[in-house]
Protein backbone atom coordinates (compact mmCIF):
# COMPACT_ATOMS: atom_id res chain seq x y z
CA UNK A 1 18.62 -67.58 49.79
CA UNK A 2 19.31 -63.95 50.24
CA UNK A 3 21.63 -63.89 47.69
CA UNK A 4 19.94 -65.32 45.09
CA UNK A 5 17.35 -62.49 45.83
CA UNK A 6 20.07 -60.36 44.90
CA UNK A 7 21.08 -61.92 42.10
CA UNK A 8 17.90 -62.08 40.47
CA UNK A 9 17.22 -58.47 40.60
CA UNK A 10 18.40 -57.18 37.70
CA UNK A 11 15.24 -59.63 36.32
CA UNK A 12 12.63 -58.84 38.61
CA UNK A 13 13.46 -54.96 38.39
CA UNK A 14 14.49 -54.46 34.97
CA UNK A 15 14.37 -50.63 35.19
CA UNK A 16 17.56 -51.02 37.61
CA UNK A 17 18.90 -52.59 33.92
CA UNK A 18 17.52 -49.55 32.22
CA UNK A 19 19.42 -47.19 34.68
CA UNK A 20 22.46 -49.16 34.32
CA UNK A 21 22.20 -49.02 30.62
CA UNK A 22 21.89 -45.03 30.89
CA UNK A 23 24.49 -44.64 32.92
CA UNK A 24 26.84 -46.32 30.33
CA UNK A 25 25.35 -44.40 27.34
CA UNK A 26 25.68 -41.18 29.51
CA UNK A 27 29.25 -42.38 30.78
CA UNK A 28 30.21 -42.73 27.11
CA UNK A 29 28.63 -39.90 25.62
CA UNK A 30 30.41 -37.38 28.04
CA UNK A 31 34.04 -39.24 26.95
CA UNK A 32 32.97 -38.87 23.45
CA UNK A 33 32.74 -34.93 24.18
CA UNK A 34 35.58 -34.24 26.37
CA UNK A 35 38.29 -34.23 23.57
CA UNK A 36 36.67 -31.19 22.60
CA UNK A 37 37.20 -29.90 25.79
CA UNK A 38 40.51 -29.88 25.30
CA UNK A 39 40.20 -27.89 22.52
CA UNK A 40 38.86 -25.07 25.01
CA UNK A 41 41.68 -23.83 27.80
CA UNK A 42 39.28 -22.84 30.33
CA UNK A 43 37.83 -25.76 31.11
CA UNK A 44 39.73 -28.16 32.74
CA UNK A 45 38.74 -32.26 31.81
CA UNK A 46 38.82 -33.28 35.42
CA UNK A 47 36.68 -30.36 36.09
CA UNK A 48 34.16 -31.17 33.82
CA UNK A 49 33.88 -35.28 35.14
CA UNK A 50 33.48 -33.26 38.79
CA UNK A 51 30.64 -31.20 37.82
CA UNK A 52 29.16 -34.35 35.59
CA UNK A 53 29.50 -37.07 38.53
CA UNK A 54 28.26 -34.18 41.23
CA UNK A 55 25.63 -33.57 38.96
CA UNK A 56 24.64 -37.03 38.66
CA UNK A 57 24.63 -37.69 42.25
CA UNK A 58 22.71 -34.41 43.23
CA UNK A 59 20.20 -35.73 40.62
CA UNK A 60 20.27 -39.44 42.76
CA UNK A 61 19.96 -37.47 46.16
CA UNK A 62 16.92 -35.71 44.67
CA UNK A 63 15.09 -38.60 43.31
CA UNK A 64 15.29 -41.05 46.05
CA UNK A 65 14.67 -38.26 49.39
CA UNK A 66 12.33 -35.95 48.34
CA UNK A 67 10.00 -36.40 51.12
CA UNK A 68 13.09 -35.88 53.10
CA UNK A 69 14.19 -32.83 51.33
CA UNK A 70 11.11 -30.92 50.81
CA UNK A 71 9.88 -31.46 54.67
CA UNK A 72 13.21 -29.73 55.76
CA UNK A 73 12.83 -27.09 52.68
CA UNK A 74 9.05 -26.32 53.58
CA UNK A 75 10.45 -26.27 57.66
CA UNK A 76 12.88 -24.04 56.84
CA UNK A 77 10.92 -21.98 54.84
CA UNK A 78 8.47 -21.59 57.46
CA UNK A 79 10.68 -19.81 59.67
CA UNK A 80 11.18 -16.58 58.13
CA UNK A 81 9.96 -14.49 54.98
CA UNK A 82 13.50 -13.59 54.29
CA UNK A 83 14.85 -17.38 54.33
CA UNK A 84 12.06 -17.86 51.98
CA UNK A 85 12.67 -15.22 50.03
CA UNK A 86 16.45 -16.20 49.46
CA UNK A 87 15.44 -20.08 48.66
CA UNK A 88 13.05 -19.31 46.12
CA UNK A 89 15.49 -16.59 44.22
CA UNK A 90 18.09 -19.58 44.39
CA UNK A 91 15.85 -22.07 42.88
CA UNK A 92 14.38 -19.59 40.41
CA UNK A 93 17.96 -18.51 39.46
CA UNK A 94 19.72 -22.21 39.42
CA UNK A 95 16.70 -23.37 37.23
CA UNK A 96 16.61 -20.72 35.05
CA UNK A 97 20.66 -21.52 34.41
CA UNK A 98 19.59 -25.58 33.52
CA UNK A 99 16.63 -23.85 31.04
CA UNK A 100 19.65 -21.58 29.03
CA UNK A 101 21.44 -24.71 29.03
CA UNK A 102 19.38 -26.97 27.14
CA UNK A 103 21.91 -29.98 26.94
CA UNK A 104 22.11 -29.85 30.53
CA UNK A 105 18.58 -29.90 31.63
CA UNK A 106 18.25 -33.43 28.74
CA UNK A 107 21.27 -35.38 31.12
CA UNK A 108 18.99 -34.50 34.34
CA UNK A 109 15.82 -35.46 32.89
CA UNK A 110 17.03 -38.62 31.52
CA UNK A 111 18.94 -39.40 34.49
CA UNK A 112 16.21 -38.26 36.77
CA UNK A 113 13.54 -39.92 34.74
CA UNK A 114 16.02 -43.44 34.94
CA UNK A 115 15.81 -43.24 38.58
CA UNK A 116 12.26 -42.57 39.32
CA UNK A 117 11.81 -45.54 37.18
CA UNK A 118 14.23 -47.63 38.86
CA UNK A 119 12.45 -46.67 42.07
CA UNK A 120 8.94 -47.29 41.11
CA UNK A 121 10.24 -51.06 39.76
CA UNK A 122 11.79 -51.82 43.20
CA UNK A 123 8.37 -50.23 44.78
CA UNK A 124 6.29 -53.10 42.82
CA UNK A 125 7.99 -55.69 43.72
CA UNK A 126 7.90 -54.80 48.01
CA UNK A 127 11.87 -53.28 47.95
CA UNK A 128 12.02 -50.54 50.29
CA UNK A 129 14.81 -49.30 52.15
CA UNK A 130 15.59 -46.43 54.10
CA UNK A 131 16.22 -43.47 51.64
CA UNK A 132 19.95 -43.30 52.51
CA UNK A 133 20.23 -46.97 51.49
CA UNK A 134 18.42 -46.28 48.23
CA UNK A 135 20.42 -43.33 47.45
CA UNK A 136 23.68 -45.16 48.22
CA UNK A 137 22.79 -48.27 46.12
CA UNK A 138 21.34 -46.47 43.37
CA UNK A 139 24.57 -43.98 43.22
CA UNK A 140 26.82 -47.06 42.75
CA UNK A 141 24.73 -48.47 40.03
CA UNK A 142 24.66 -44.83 38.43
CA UNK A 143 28.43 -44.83 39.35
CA UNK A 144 29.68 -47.92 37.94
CA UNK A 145 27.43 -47.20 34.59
CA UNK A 146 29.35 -44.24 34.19
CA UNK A 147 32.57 -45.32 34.50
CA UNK A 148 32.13 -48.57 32.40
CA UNK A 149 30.70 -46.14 29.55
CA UNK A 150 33.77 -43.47 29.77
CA UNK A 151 35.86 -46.28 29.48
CA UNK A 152 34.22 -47.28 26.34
CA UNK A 153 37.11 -45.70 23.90
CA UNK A 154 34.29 -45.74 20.50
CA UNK A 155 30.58 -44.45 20.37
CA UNK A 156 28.25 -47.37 21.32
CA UNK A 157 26.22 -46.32 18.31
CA UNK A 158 27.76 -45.03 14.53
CA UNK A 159 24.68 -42.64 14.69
CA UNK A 160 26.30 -40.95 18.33
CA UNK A 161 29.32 -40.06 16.02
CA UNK A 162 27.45 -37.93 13.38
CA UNK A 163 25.91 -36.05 16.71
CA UNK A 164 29.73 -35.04 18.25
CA UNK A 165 31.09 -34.12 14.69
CA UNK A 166 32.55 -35.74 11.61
CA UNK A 167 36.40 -35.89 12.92
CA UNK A 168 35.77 -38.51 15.70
């Protein structure tokens, strides 16, 4: 019985279908661009899935703990002026690089935005686990979206290839 549960959902949470669906637009879209990479020495292509995929999972980490995270931010905080001090330069610095960086702040919204909605789907229908759970089963959905859509060799969508230039 439990694991027709499981199977069925994908159809009683159909935002976990949205998310998967992201992840293989967002999986594809970042294949489509790193030819062009390639293009530019400095930056490796293994690099750039690294800083994608660590992205993506800081983004997952964020969106299922942040009760979690902000009561040990706000403790921490707490303790000294200083500590403060350095945590809120850090955040004010690190989001001020996502805001000059347009493209990169659009993959964390949509991914973030994917997530929360995931969440709020498995919320309605009484699926709670612990946050580490969530985290870890959401980050394999995200996960396996991603891969499946960078191994998609052609843009899912003719319109995608007018957006990465006329040569692909």
């Amino acid at each position: 019985m439990a694991i027709l549960r499981l199977l069925l959902l994908p159809v009683r949470a159909p935002a976990l279908l949205v998310l998967f669906a992201v992840a293989v637009v967002m999986g594809n879209q970042w294949s489509i661009i790193q030819p062009a990479l390639k293009i530019t020495p400095s930056i490796d292509a293994q690099l750039f899935w690294t800083v994608e995929v660590l992205q993506a999972m800081v983004v997952v980490v964020i969106c299922t703990m942040p009760d979690l995270i902000l009561r040990r931010l706000s403790l921490l905080m707490a303790s000294s002026r200083a500590i403060s001090l350095v945590i809120v330069l850090l955040l004010v610095i690190t989001g001020g690089l996502y805001l000059l960086h347009l493209s990169l702040l659009a993959d964390v919204l949509i991914l973030a935005s994917a997530l929360l909605l995931a969440r709020l789907d498995l919320t309605r229908i009484r699926i709670v686990p612990a946050p580490a759970v969530m985290a870890i089963v959401l980050g394999v959905i995200l996960l396996c979206g991603i891969w499946l859509g960078q191994e998609i060799a052609t843009p899912l969508h003719p319109s995608f290839a007018g957006l990465f230039g006329p040569d692909m």
